[in-house]
PDB file of N, CA and C in Angstrom:
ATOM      1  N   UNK A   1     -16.752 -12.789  -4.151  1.00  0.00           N
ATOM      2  CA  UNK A   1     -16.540 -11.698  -5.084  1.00  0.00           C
ATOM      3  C   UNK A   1     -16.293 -12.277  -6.468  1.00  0.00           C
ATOM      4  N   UNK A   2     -16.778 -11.456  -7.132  1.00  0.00           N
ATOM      5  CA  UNK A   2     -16.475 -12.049  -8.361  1.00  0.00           C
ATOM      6  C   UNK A   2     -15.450 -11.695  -9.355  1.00  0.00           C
ATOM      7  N   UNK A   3     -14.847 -10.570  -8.872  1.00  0.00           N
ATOM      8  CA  UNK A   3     -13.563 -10.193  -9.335  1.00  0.00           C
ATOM      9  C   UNK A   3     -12.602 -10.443  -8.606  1.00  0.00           C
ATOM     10  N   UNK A   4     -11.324 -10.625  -8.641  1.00  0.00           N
ATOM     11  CA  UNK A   4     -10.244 -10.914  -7.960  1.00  0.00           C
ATOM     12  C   UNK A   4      -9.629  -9.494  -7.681  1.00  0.00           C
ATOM     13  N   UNK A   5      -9.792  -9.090  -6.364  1.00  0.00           N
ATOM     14  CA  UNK A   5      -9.186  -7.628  -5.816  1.00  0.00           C
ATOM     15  C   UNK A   5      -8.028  -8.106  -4.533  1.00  0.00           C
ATOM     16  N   UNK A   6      -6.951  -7.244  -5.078  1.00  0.00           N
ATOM     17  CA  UNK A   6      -5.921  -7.478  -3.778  1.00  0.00           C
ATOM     18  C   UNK A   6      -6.463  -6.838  -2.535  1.00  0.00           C
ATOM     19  N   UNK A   7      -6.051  -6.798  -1.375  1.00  0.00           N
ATOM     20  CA  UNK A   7      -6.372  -6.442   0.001  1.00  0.00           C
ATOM     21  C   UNK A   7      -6.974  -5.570  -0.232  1.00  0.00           C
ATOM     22  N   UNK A   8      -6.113  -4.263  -0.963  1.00  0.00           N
ATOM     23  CA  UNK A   8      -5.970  -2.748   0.011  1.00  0.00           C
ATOM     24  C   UNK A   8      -7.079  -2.439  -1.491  1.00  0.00           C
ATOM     25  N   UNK A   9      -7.345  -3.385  -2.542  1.00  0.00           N
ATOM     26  CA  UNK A   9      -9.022  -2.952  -3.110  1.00  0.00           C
ATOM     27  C   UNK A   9     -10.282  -3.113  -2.248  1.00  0.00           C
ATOM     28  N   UNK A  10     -10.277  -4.337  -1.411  1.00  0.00           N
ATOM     29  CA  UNK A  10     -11.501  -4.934  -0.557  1.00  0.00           C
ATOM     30  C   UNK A  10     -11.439  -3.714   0.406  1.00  0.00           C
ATOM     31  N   UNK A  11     -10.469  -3.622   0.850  1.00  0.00           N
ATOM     32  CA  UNK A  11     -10.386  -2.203   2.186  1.00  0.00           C
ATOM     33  C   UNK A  11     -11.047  -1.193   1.337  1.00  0.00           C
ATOM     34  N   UNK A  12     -10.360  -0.401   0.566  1.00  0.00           N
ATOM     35  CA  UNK A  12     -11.263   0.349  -0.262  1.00  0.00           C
ATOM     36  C   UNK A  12     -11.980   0.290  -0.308  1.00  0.00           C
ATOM     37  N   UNK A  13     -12.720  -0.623  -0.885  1.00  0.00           N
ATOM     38  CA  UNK A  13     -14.231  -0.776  -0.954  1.00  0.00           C
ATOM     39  C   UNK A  13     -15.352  -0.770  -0.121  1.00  0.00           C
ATOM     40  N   UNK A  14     -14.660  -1.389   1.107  1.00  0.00           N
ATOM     41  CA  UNK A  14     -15.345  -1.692   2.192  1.00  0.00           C
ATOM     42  C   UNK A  14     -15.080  -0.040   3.074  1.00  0.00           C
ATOM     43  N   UNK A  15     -13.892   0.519   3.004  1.00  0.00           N
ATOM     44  CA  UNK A  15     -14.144   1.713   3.312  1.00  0.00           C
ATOM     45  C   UNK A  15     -14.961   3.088   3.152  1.00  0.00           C
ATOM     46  N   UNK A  16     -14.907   2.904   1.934  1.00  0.00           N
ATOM     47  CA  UNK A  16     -15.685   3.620   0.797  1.00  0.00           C
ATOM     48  C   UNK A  16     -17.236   4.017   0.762  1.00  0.00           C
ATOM     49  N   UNK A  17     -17.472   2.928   1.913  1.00  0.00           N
ATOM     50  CA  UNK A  17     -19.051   2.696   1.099  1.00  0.00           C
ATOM     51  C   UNK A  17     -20.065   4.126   1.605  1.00  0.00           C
ATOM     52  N   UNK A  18     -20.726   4.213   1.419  1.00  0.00           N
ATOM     53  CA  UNK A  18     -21.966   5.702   2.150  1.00  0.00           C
ATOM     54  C   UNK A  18     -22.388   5.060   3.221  1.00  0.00           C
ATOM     55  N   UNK A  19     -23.217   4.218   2.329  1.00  0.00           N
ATOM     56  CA  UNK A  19     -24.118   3.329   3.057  1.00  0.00           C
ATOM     57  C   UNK A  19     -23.726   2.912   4.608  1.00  0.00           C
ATOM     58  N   UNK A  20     -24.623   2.630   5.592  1.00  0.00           N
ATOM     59  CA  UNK A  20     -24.633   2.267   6.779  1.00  0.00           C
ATOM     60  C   UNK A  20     -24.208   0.716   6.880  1.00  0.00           C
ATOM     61  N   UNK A  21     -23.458  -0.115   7.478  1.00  0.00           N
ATOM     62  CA  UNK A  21     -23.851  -1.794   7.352  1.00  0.00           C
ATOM     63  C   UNK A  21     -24.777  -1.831   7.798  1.00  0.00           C
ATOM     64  N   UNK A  22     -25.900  -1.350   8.964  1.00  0.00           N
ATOM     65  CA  UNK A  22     -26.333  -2.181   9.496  1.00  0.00           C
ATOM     66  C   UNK A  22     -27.731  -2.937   8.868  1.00  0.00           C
ATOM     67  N   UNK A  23     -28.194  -3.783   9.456  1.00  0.00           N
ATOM     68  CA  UNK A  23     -28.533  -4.438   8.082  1.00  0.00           C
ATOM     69  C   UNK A  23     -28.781  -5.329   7.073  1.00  0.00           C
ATOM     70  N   UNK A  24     -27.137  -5.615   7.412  1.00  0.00           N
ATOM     71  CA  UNK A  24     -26.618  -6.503   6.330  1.00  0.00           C
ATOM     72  C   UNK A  24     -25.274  -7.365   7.020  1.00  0.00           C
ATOM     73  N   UNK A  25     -25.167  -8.535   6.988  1.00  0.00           N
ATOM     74  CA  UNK A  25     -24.198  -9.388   7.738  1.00  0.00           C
ATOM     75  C   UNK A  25     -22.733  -9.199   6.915  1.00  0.00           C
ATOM     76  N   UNK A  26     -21.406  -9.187   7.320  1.00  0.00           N
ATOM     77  CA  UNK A  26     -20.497  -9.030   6.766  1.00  0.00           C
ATOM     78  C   UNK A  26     -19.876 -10.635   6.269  1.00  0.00           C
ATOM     79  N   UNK A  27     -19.133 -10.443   5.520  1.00  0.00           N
ATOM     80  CA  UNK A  27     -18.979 -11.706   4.993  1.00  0.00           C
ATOM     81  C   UNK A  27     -17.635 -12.140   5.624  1.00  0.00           C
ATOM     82  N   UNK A  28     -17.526 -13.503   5.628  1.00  0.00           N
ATOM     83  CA  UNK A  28     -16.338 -13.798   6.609  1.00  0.00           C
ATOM     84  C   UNK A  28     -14.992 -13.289   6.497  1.00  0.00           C
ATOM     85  N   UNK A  29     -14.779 -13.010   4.765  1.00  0.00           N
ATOM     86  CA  UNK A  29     -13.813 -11.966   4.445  1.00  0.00           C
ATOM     87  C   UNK A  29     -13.825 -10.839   4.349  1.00  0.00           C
ATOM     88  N   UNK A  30     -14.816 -10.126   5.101  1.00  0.00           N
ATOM     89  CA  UNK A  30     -15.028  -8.544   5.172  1.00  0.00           C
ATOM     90  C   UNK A  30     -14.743  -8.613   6.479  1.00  0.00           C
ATOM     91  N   UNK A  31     -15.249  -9.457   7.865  1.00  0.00           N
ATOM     92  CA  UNK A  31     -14.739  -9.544   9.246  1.00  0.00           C
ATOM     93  C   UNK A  31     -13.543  -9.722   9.401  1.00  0.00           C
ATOM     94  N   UNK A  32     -12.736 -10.658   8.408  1.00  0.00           N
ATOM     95  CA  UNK A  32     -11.456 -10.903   8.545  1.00  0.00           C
ATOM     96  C   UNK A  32     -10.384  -9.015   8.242  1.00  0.00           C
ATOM     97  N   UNK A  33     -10.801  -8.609   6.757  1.00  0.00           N
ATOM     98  CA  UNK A  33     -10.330  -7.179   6.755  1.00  0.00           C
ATOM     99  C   UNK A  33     -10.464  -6.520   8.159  1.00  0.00           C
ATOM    100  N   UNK A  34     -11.633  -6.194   8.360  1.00  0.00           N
ATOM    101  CA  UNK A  34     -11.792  -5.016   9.497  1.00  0.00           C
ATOM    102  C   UNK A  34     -11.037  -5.535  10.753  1.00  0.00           C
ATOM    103  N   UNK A  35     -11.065  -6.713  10.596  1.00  0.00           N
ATOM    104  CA  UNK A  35     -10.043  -7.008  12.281  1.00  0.00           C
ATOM    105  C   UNK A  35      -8.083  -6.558  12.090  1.00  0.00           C
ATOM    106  N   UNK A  36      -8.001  -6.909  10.522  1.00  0.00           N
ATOM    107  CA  UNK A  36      -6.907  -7.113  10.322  1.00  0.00           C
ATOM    108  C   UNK A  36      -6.774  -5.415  10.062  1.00  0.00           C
ATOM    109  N   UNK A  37      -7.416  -4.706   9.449  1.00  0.00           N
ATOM    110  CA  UNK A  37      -7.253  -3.053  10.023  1.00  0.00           C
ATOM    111  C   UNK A  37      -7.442  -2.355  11.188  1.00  0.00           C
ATOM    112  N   UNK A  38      -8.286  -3.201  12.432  1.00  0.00           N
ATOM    113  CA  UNK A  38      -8.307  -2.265  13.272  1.00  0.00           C
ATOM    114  C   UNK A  38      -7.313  -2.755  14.017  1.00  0.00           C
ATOM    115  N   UNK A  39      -6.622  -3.508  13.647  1.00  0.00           N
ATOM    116  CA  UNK A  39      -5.251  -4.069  14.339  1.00  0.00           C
ATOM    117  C   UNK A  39      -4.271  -3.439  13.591  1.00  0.00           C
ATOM    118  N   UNK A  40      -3.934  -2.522  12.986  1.00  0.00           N
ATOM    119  CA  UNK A  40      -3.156  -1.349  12.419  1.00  0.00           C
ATOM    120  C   UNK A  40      -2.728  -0.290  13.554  1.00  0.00           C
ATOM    121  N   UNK A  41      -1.260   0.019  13.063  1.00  0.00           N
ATOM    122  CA  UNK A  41      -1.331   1.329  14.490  1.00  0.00           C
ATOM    123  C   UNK A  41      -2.204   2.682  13.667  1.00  0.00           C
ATOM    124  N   UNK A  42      -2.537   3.766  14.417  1.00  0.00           N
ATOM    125  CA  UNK A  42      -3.443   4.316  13.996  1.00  0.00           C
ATOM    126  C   UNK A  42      -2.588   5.005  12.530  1.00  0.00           C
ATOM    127  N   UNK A  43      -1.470   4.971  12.470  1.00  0.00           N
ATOM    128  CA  UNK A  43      -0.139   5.463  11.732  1.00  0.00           C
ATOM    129  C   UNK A  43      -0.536   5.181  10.723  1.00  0.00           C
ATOM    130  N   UNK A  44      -0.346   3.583  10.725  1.00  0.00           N
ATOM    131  CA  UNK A  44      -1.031   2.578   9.564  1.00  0.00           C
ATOM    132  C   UNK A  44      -1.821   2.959   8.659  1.00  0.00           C
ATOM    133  N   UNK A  45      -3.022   3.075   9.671  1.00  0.00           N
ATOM    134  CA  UNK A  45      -4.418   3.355   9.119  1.00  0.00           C
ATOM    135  C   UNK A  45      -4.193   4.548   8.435  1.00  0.00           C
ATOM    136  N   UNK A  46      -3.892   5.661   8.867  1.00  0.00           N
ATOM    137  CA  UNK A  46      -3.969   6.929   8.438  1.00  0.00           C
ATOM    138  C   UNK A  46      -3.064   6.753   6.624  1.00  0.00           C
ATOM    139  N   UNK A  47      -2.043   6.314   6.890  1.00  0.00           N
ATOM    140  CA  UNK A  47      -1.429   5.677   5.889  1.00  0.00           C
ATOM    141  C   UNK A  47      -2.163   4.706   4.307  1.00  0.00           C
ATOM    142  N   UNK A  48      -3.244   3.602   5.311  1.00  0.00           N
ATOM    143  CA  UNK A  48      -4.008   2.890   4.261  1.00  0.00           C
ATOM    144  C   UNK A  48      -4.729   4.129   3.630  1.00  0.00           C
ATOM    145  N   UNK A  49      -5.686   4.795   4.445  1.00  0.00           N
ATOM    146  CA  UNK A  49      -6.929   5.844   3.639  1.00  0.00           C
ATOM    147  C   UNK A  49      -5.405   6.492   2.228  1.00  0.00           C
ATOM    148  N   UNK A  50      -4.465   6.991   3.080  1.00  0.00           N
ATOM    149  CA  UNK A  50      -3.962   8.042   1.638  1.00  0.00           C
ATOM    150  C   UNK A  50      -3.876   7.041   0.679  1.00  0.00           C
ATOM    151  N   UNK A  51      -3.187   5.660   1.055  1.00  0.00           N
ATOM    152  CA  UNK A  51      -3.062   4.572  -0.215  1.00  0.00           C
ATOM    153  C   UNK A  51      -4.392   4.482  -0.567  1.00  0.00           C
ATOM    154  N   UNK A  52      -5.653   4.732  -0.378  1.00  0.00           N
ATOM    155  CA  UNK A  52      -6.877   4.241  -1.465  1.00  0.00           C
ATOM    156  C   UNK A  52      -7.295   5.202  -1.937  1.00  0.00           C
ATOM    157  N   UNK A  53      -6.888   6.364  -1.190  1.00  0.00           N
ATOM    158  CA  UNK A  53      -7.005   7.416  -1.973  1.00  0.00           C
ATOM    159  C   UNK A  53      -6.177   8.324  -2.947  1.00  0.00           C
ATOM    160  N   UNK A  54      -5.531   7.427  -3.163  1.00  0.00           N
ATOM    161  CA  UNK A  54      -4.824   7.801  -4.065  1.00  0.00           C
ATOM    162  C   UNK A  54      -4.906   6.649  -5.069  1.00  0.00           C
ATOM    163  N   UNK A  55      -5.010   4.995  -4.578  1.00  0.00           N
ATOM    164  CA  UNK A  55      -5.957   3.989  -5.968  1.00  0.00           C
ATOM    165  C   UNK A  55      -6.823   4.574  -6.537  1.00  0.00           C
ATOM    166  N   UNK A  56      -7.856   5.312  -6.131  1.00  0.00           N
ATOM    167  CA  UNK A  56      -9.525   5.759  -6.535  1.00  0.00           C
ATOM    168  C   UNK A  56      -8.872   6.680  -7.423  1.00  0.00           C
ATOM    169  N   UNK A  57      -8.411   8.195  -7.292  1.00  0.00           N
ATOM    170  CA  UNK A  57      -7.759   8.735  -7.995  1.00  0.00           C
ATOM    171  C   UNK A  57      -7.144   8.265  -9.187  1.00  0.00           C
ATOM    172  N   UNK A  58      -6.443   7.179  -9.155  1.00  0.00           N
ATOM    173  CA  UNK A  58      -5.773   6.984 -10.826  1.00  0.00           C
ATOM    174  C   UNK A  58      -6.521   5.741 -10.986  1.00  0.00           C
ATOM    175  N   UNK A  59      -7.589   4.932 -10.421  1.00  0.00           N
ATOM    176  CA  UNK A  59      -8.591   3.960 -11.317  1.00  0.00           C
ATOM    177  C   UNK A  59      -9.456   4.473 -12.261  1.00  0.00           C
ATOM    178  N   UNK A  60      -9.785   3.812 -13.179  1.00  0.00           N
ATOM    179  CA  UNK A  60     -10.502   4.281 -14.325  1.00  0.00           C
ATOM    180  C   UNK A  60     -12.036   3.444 -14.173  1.00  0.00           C
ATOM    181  N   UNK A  61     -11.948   2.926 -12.735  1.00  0.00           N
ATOM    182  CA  UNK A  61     -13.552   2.854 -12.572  1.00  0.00           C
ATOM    183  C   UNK A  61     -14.221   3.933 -11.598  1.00  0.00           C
TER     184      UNK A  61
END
């Protein structure tokens, strides 16, 4: 990446997307995220989406 994004931006992002992966190979730090979220209790998770949705909301990109 060429910007420096904390975690719960890459999650975002990687959550975010429309697009389908398939396709396209994930990068060793996109496998590392998704393991390290689907190892979340579902609590968690439900928890991360409101935290990015609520980043997206007050980012100005």
């Amino acid at each position: 990446m060429a910007k420096s994004y904390g975690v719960a931006g890459v999650v975002a992002s990687f959550l975010s997307r429309r697009m389908p992966l398939r396709g396209r190979r994930l990068s060793s730090d996109e496998v590392e995220l998704l393991a390290q979220y689907r190892a979340l209790t579902e609590n968690d998770q439900v928890a991360m989406r409101y935290l990015i949705g609520a980043m997206k909301s007050v980012s100005r990109f």
